[in-house]
C-alpha atoms as a PDB file:
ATOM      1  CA  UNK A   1     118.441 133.853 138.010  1.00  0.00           C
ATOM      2  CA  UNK A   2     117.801 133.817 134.218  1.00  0.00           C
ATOM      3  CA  UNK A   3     120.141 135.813 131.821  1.00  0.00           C
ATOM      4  CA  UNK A   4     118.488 137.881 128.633  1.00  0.00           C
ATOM      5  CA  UNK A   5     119.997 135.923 125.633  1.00  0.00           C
ATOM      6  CA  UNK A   6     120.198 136.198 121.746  1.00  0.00           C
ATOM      7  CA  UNK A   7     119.541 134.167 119.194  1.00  0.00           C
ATOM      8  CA  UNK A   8     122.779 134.595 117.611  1.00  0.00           C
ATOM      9  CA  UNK A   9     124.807 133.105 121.105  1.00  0.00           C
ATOM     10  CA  UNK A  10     121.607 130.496 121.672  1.00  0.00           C
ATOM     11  CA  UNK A  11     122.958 129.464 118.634  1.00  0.00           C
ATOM     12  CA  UNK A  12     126.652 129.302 119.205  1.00  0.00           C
ATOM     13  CA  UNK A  13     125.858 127.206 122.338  1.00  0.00           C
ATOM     14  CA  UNK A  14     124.339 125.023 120.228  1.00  0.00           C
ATOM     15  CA  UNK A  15     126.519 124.711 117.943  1.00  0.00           C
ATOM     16  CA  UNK A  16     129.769 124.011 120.725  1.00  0.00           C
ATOM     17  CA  UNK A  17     127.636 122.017 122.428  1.00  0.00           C
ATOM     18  CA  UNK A  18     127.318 119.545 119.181  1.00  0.00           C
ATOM     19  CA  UNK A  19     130.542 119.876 118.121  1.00  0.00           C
ATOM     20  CA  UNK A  20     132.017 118.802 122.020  1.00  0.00           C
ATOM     21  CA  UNK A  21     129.717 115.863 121.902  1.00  0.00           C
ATOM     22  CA  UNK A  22     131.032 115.291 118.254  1.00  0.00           C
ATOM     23  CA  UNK A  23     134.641 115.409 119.381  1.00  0.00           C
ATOM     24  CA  UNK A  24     133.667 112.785 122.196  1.00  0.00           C
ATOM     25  CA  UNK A  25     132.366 110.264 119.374  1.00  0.00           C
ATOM     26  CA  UNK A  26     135.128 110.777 117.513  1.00  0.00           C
ATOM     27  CA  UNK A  27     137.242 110.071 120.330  1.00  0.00           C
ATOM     28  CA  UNK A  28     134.956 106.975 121.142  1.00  0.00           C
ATOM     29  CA  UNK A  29     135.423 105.124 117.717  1.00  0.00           C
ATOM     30  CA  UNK A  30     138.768 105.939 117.349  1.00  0.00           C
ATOM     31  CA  UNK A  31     139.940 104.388 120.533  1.00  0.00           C
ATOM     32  CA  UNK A  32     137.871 101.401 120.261  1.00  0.00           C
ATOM     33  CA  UNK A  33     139.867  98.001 120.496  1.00  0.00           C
ATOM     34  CA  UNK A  34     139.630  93.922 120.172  1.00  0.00           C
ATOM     35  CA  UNK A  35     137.319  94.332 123.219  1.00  0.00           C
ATOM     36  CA  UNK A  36     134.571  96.024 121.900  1.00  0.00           C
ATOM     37  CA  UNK A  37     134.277  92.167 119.631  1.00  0.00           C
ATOM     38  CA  UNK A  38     134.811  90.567 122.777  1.00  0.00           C
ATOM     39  CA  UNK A  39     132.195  92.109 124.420  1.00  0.00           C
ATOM     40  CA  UNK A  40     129.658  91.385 121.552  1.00  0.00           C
ATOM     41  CA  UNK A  41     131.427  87.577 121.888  1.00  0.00           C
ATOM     42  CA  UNK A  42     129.989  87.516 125.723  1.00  0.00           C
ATOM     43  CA  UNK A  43     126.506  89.191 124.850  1.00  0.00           C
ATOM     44  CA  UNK A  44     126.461  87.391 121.823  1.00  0.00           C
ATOM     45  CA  UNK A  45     126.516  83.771 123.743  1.00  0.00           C
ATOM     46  CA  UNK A  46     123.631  84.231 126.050  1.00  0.00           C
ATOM     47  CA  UNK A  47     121.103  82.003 125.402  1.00  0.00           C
ATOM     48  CA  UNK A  48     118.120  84.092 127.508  1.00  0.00           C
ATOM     49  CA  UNK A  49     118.415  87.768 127.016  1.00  0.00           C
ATOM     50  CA  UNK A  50     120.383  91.020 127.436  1.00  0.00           C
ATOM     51  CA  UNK A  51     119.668  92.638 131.283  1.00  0.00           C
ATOM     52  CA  UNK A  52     120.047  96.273 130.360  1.00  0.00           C
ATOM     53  CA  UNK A  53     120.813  98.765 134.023  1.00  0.00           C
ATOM     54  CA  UNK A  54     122.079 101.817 134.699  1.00  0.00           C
ATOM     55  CA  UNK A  55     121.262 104.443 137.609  1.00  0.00           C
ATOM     56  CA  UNK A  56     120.177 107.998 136.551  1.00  0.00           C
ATOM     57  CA  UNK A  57     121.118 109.602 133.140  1.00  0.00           C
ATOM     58  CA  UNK A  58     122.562 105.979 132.521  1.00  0.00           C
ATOM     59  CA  UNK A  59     119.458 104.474 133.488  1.00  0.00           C
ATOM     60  CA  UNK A  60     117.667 106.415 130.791  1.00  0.00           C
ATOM     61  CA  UNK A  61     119.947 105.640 128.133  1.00  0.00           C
ATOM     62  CA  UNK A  62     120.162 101.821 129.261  1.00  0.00           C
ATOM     63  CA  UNK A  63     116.239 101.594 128.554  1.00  0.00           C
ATOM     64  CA  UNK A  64     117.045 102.647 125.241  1.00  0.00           C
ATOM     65  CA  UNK A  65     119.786 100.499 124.442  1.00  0.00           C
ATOM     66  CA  UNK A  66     117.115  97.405 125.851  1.00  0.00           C
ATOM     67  CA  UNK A  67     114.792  98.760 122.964  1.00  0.00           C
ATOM     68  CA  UNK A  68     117.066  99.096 120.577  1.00  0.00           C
ATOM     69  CA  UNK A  69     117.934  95.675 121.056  1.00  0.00           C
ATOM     70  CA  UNK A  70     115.318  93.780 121.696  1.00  0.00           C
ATOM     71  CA  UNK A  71     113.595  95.551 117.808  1.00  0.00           C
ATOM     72  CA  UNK A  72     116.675  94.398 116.334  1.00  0.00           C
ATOM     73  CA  UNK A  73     116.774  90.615 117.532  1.00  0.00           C
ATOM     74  CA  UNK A  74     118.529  90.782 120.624  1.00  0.00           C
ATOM     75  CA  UNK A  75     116.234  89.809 123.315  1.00  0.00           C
ATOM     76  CA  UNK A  76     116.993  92.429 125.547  1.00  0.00           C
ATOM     77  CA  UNK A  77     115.251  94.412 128.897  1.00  0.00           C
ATOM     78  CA  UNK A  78     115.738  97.042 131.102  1.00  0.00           C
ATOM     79  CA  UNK A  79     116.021  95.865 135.022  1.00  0.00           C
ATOM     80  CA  UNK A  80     116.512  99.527 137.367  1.00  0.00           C
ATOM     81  CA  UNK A  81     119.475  98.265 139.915  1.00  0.00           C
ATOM     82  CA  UNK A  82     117.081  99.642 143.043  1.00  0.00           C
ATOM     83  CA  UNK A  83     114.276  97.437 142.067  1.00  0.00           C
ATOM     84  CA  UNK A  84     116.517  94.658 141.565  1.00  0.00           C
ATOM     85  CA  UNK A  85     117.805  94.941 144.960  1.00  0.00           C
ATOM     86  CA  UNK A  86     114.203  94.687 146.013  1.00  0.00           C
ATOM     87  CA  UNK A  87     113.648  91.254 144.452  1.00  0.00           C
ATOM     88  CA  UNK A  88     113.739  92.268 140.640  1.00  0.00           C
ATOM     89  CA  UNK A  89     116.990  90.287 141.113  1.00  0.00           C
ATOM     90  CA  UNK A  90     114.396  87.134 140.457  1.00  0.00           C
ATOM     91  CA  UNK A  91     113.956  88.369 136.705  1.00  0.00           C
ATOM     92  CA  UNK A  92     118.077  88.091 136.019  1.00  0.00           C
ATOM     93  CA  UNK A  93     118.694  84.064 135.025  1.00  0.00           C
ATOM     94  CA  UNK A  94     120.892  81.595 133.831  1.00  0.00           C
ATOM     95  CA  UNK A  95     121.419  82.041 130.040  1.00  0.00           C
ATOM     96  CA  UNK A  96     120.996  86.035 130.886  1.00  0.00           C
ATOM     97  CA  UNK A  97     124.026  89.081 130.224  1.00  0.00           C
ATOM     98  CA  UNK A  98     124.219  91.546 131.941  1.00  0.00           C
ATOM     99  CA  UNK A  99     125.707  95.328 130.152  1.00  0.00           C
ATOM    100  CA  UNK A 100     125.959  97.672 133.040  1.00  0.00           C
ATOM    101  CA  UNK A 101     126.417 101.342 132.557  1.00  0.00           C
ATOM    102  CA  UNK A 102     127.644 103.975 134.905  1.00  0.00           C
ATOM    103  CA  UNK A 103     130.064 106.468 133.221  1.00  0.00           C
ATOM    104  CA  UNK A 104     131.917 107.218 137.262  1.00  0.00           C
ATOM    105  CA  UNK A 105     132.045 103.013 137.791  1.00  0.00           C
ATOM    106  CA  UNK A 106     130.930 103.243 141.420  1.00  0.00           C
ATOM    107  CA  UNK A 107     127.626 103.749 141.273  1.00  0.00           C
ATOM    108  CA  UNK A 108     126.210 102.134 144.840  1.00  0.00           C
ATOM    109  CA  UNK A 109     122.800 100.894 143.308  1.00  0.00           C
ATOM    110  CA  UNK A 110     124.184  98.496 140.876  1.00  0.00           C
ATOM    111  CA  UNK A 111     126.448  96.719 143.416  1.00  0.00           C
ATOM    112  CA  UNK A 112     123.842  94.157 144.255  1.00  0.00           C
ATOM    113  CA  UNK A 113     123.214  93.693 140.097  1.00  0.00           C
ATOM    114  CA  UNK A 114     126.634  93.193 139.738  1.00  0.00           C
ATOM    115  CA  UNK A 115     126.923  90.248 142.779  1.00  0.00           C
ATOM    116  CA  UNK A 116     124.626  89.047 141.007  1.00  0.00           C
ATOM    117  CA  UNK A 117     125.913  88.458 138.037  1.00  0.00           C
ATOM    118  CA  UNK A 118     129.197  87.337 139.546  1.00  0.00           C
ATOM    119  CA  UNK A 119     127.487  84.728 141.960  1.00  0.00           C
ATOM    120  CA  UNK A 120     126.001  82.961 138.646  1.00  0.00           C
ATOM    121  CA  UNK A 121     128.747  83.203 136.310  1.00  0.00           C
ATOM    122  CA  UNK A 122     126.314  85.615 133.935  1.00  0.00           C
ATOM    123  CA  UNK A 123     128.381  87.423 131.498  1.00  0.00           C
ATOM    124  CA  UNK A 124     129.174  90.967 132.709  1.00  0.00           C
ATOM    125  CA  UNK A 125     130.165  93.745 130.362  1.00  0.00           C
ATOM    126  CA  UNK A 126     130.668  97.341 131.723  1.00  0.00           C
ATOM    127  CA  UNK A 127     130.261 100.885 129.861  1.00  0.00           C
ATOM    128  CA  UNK A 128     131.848 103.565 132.187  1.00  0.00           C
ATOM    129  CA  UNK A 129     134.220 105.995 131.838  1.00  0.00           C
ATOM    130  CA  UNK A 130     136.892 104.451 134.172  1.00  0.00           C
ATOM    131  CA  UNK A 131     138.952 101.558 134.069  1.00  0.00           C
ATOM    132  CA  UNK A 132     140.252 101.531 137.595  1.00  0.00           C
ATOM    133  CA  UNK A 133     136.540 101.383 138.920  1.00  0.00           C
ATOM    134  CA  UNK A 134     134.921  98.823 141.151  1.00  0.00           C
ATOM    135  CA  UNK A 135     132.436  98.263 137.688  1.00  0.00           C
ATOM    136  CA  UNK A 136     135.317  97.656 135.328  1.00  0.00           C
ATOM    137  CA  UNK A 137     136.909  95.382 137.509  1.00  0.00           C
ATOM    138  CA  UNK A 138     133.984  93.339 138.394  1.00  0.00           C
ATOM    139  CA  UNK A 139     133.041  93.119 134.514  1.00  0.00           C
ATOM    140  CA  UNK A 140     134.420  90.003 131.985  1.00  0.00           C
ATOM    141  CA  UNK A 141     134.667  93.045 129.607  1.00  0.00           C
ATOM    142  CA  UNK A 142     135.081  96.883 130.370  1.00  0.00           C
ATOM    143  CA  UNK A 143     134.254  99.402 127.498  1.00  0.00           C
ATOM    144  CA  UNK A 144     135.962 102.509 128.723  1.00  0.00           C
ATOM    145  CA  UNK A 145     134.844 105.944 127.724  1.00  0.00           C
ATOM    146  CA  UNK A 146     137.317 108.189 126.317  1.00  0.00           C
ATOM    147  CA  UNK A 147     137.686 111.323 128.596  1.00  0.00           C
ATOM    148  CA  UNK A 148     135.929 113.788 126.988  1.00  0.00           C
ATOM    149  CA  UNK A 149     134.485 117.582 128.330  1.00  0.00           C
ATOM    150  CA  UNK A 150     130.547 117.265 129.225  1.00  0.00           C
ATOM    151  CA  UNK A 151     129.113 119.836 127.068  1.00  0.00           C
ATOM    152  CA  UNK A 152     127.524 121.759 129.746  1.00  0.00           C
ATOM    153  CA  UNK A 153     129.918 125.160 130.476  1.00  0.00           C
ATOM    154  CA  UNK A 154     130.066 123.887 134.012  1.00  0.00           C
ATOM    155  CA  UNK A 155     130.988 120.039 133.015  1.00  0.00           C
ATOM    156  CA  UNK A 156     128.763 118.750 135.589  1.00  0.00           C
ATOM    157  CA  UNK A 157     125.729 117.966 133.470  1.00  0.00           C
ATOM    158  CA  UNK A 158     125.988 114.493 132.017  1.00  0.00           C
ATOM    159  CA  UNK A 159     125.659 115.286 127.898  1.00  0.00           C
ATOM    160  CA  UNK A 160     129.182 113.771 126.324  1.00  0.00           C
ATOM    161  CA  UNK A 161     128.798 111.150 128.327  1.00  0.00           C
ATOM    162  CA  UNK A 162     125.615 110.462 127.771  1.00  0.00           C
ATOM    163  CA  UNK A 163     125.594 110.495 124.277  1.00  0.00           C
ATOM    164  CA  UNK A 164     129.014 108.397 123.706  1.00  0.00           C
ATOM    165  CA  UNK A 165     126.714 105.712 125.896  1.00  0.00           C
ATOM    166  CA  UNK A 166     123.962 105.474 123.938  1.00  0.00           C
ATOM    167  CA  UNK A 167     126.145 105.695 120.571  1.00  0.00           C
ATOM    168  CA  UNK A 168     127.946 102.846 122.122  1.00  0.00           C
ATOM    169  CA  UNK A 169     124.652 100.979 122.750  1.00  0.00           C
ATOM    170  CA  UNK A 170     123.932 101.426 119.098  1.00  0.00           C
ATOM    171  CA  UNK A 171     127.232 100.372 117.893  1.00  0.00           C
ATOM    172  CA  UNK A 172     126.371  96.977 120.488  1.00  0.00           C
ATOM    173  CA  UNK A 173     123.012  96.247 118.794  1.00  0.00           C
ATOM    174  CA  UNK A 174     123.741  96.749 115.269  1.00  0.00           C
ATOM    175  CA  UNK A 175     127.056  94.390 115.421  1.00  0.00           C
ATOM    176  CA  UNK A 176     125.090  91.370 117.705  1.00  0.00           C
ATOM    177  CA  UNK A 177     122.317  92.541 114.360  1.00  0.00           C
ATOM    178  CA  UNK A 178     124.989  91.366 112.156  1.00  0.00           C
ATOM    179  CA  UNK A 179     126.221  88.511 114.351  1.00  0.00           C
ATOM    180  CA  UNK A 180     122.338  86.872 114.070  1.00  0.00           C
ATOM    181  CA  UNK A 181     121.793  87.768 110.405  1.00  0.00           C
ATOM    182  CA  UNK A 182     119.067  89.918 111.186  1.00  0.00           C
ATOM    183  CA  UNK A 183     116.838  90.772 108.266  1.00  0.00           C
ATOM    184  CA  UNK A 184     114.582  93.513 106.985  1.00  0.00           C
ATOM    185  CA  UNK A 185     111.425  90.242 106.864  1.00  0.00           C
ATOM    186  CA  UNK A 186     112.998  89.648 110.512  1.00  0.00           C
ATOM    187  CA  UNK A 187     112.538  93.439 111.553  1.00  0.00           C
ATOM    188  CA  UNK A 188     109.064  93.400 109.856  1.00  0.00           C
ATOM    189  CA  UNK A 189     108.066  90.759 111.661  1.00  0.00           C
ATOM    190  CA  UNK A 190     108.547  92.598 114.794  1.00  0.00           C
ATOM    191  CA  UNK A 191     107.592  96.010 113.904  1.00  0.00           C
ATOM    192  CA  UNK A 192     104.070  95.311 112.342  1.00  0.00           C
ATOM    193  CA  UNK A 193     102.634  98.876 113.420  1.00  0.00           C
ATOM    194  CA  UNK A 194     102.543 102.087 111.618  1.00  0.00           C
ATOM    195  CA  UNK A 195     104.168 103.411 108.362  1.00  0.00           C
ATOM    196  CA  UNK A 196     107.275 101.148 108.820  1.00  0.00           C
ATOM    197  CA  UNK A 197     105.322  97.854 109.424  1.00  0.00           C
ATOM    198  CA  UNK A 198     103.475  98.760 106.354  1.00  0.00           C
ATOM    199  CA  UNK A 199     106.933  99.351 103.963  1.00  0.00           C
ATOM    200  CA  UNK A 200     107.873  96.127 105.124  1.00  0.00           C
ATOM    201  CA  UNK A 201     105.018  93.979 104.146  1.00  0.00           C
ATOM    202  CA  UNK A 202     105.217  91.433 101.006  1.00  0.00           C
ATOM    203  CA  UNK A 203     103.866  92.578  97.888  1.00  0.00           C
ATOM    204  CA  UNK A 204     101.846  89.099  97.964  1.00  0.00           C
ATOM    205  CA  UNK A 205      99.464  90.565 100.974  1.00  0.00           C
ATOM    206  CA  UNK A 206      98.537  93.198  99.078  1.00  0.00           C
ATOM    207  CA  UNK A 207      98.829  92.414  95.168  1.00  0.00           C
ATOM    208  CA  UNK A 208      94.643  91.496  93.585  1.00  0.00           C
ATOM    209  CA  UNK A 209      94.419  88.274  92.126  1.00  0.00           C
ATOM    210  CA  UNK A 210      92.847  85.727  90.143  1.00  0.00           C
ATOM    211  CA  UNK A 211      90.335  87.380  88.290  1.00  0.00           C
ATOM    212  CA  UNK A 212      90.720  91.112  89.468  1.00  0.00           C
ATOM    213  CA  UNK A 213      94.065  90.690  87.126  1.00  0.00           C
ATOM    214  CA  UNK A 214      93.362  92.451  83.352  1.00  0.00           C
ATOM    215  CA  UNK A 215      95.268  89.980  81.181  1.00  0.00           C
ATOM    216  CA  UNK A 216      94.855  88.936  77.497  1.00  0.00           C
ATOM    217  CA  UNK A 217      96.211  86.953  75.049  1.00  0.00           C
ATOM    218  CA  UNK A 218      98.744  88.308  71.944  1.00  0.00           C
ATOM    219  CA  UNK A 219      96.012  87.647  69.124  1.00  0.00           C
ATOM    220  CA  UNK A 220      92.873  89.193  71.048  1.00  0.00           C
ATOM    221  CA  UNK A 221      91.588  92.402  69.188  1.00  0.00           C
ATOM    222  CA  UNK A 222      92.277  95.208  70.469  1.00  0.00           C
ATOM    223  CA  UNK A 223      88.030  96.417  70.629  1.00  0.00           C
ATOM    224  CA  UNK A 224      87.876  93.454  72.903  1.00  0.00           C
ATOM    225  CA  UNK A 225      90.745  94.649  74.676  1.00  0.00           C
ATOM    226  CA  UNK A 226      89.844  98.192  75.558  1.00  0.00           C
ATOM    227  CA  UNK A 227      86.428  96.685  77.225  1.00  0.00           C
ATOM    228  CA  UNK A 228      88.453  94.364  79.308  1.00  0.00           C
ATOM    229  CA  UNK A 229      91.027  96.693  80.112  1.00  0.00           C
ATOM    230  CA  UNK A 230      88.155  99.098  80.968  1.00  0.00           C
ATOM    231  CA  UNK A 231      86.779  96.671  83.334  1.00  0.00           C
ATOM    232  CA  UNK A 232      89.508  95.652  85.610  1.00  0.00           C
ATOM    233  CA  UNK A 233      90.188  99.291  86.159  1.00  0.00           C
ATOM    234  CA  UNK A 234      94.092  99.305  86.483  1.00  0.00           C
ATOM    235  CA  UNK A 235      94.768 101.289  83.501  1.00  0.00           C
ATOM    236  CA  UNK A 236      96.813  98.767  81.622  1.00  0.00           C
ATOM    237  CA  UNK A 237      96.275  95.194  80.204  1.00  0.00           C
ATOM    238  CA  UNK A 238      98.871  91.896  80.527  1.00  0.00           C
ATOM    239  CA  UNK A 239      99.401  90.491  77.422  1.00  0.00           C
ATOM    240  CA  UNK A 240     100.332  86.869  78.126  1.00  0.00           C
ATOM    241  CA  UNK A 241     101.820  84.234  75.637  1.00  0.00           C
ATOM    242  CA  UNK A 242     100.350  80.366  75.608  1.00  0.00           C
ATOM    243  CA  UNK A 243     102.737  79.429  78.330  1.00  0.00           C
ATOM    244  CA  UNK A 244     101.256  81.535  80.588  1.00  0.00           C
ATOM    245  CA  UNK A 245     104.396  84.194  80.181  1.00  0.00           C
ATOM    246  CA  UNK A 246     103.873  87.716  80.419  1.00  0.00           C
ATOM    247  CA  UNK A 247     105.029  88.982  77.130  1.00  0.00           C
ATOM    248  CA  UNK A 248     104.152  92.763  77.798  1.00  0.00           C
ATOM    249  CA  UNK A 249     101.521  95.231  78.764  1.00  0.00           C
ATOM    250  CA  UNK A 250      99.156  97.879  77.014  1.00  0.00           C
ATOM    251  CA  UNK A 251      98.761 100.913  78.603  1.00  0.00           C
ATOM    252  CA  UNK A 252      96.929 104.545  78.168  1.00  0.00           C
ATOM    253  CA  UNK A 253     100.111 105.550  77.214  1.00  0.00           C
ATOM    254  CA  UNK A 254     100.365 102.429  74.241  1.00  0.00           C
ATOM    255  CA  UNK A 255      97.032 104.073  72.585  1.00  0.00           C
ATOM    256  CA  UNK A 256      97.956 107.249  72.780  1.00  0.00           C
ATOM    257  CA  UNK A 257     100.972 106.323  70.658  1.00  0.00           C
ATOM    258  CA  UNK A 258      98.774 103.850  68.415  1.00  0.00           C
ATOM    259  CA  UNK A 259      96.239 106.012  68.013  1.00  0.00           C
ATOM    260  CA  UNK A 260      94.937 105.912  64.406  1.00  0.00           C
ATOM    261  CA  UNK A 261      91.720 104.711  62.648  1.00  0.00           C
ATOM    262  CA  UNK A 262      92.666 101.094  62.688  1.00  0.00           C
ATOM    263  CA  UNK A 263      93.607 100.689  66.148  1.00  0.00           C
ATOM    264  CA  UNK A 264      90.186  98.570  67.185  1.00  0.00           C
ATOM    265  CA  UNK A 265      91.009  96.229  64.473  1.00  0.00           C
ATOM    266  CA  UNK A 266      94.817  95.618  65.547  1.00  0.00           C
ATOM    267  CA  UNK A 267      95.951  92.763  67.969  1.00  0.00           C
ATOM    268  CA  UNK A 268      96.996  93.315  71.270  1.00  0.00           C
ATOM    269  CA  UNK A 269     100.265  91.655  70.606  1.00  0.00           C
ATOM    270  CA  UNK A 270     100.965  94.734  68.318  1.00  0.00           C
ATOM    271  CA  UNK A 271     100.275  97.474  70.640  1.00  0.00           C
ATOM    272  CA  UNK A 272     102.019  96.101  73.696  1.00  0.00           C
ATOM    273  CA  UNK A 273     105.101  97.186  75.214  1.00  0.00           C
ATOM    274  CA  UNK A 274     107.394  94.190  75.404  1.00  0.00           C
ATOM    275  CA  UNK A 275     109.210  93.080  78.752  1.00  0.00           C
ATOM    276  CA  UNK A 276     107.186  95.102  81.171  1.00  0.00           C
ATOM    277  CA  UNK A 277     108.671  95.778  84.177  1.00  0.00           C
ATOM    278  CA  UNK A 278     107.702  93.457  87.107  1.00  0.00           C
ATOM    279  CA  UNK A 279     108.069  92.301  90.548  1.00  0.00           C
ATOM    280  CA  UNK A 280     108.238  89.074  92.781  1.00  0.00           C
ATOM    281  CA  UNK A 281     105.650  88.276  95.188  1.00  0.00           C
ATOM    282  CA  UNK A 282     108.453  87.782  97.971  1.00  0.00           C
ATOM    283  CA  UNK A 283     109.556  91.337  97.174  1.00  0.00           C
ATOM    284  CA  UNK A 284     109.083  94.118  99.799  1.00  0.00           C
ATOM    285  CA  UNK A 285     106.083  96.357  99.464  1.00  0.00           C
ATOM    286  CA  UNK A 286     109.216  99.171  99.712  1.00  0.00           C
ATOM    287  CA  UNK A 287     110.688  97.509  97.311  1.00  0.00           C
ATOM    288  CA  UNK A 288     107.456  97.748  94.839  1.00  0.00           C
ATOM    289  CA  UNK A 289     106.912 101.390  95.385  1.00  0.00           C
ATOM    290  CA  UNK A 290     111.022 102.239  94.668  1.00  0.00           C
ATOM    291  CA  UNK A 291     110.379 100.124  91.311  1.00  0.00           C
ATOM    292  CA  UNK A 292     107.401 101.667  90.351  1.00  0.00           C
ATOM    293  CA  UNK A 293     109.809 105.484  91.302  1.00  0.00           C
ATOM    294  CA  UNK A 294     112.097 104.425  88.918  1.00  0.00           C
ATOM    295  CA  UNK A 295     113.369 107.847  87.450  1.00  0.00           C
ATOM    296  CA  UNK A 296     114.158 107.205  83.885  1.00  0.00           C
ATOM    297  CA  UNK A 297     109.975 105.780  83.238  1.00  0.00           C
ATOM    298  CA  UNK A 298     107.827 105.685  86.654  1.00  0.00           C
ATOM    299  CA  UNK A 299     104.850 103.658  86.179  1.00  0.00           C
ATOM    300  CA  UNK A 300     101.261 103.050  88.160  1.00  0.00           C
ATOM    301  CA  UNK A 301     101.107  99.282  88.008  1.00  0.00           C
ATOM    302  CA  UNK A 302     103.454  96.410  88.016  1.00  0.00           C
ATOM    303  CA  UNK A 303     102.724  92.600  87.304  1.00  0.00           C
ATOM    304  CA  UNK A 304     103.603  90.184  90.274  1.00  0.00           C
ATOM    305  CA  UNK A 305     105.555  87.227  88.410  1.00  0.00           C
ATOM    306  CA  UNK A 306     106.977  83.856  89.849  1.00  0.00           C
ATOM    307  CA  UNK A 307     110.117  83.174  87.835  1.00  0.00           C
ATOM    308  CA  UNK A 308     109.069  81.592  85.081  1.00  0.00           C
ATOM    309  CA  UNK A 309     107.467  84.987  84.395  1.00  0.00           C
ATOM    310  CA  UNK A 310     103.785  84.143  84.825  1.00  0.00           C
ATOM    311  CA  UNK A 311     101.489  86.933  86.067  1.00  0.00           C
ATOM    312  CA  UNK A 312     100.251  85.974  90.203  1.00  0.00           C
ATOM    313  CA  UNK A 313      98.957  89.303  90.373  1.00  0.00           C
ATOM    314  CA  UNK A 314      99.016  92.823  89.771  1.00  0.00           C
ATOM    315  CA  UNK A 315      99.856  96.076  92.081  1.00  0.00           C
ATOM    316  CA  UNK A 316      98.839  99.131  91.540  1.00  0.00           C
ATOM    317  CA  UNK A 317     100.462 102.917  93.297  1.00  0.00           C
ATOM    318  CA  UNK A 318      97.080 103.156  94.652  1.00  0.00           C
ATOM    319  CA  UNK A 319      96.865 100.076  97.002  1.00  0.00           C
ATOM    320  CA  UNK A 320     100.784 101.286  98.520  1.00  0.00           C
ATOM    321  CA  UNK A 321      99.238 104.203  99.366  1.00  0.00           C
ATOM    322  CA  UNK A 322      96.408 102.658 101.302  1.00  0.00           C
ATOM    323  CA  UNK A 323      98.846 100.464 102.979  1.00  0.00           C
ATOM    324  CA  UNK A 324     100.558 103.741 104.466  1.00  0.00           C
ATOM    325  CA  UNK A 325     103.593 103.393 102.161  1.00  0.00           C
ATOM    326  CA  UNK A 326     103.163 107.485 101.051  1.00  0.00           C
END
């Protein structure tokens, strides 16, 4: 039977039911202890990968934690304790971990996971919500749930819990993230796809080259200039110094201020604006598109460099935003 509600108490039940499952995270980081780095010690030394299980609501937030892992270099998968019972037991190997989750400690399903892991001296660390469980005792290292109120107004429905697990699981990832020195080229790498692959690729796979780049030298006039900086289409023009240097850049922005009747008869070297700012071609494509952003002067374009300051390309906002960036 359904009750006729409001939108002013759907809200308050929202609201408690965030601030209970706040409370239980608060409760979670303040009581954790040395174990929690012992635990990232055990998962930390396997030299295979992370078996993820957990029956149920636990289950569900296991197969998370396995994601979250194995995106953020911990090899890491989700094994469901029935199937392993039925021969999925094959996939769990020397080198493996094991982190078990059950917030009661006794679930039935993972008992044959667990002899597992004990018959092959696998590292075995336990999430649950009791210490004095068969799970916690079984495990090298327990991480014990604070006792907390499920946010359900019957406290049946796993929701406190559930969430202090999978916060937990984070919390697991990110350190053994730390622990291998994981990078933002290491989580490119492995997330190629979609609008985050692309803010993680190098500005050298998608700068133009060679002779797509508009450059000139100090002493070239400036009629000259305006034709080649009409023909490479970028807007601006490099002015580079006999050492191959980039000594500074003309842009729309440099005639409009030079504008007078002898500007086709000036140098380029006069015009330009000195120290332009530029990029490396190691640099995130991110990275570009935050420099280009910069509040006090955004620009359109930046000049690749290598550090001796020598143009290897040019990027303009355009090709980020074919690349998915915005």
């Amino acid at each position: 039977m359904t009750h006729p509600g409001n939108a002013t108490s759907d809200l308050q039940v929202a609201r408690d039911v965030l601030n209970t499952e706040a409370a239980g995270l608060l409760s979670l980081a303040a009581g954790l202890g040395e174990e929690f780095g012992h635990a990232i010690d055990r998962l930390a030394s396997a030299t295979g990968r992370v078996i993820v299980s957990g029956m149920g609501k636990s289950g569900h937030v296991a197969r998370k934690i396995a994601a979250t892992m194995a995106s953020t270099g911990t090899p890491a998968m989700f094994v469901h304790p029935a199937e392993a019972s039925h021969g999925d037991l094959g996939m769990i190997v020397a080198g493996d971990a094991v982190l078990a989750l059950s917030n009661s400690g006794e679930t039935t399903e993972l008992a044959d996971l667990v002899a597992h892991s004990r018959r092959f001296a696998l590292p075995l660390v336990a999430i649950t919500a009791r210490a004095e469980s068969a799970l916690a005792q079984a495990a090298d290292i327990a991480l014990i749930l604070p006792k907390t109120a499920e946010a359900c107004p019957m406290g049946l429905a796993p929701t406190t819990s559930t969430t202090m697990q999978l916060a937990l699981g984070d919390a697991i990832a990110v350190a053994l993230l730390t622990r291998r020195g994981f990078t933002a080229a290491d989580f490119r790498d492995i997330h190629p796809g979609g609008r985050l692959g692309a803010r993680l690729r190098r500005v050298r796979e998608i700068m133009h080259t060679g002779d797509a780049m508009p450059i000139a030298p100090p002493d070239m006039l400036m009629a000259t200039a305006l034709v080649r900086m009409t023909e490479k289409r970028f807007g601006c023009l490099g002015i580079v110094g006999g050492d191959g240097a980039l000594l500074g850049i003309v842009t729309d922005g440099d005639l409009r201020r030079s504008m007078g009747s002898d500007l086709l008869s000036r140098r380029a070297g006069d015009v330009m604006t000195p120290s332009p700012r530029t990029i490396g071609p190691d640099a995130l494509a991110v990275e570009a598109l935050l420099t280009m952003n910069a509040r006090e002067r955004p620009v359109t374009t930046l000049f690749v460099v290598d550090p001796a300051g020598r143009p290897l390309g040019i990027l303009h906002v355009h090709d980020l935003l074919r690349a998915g960036l915005a």
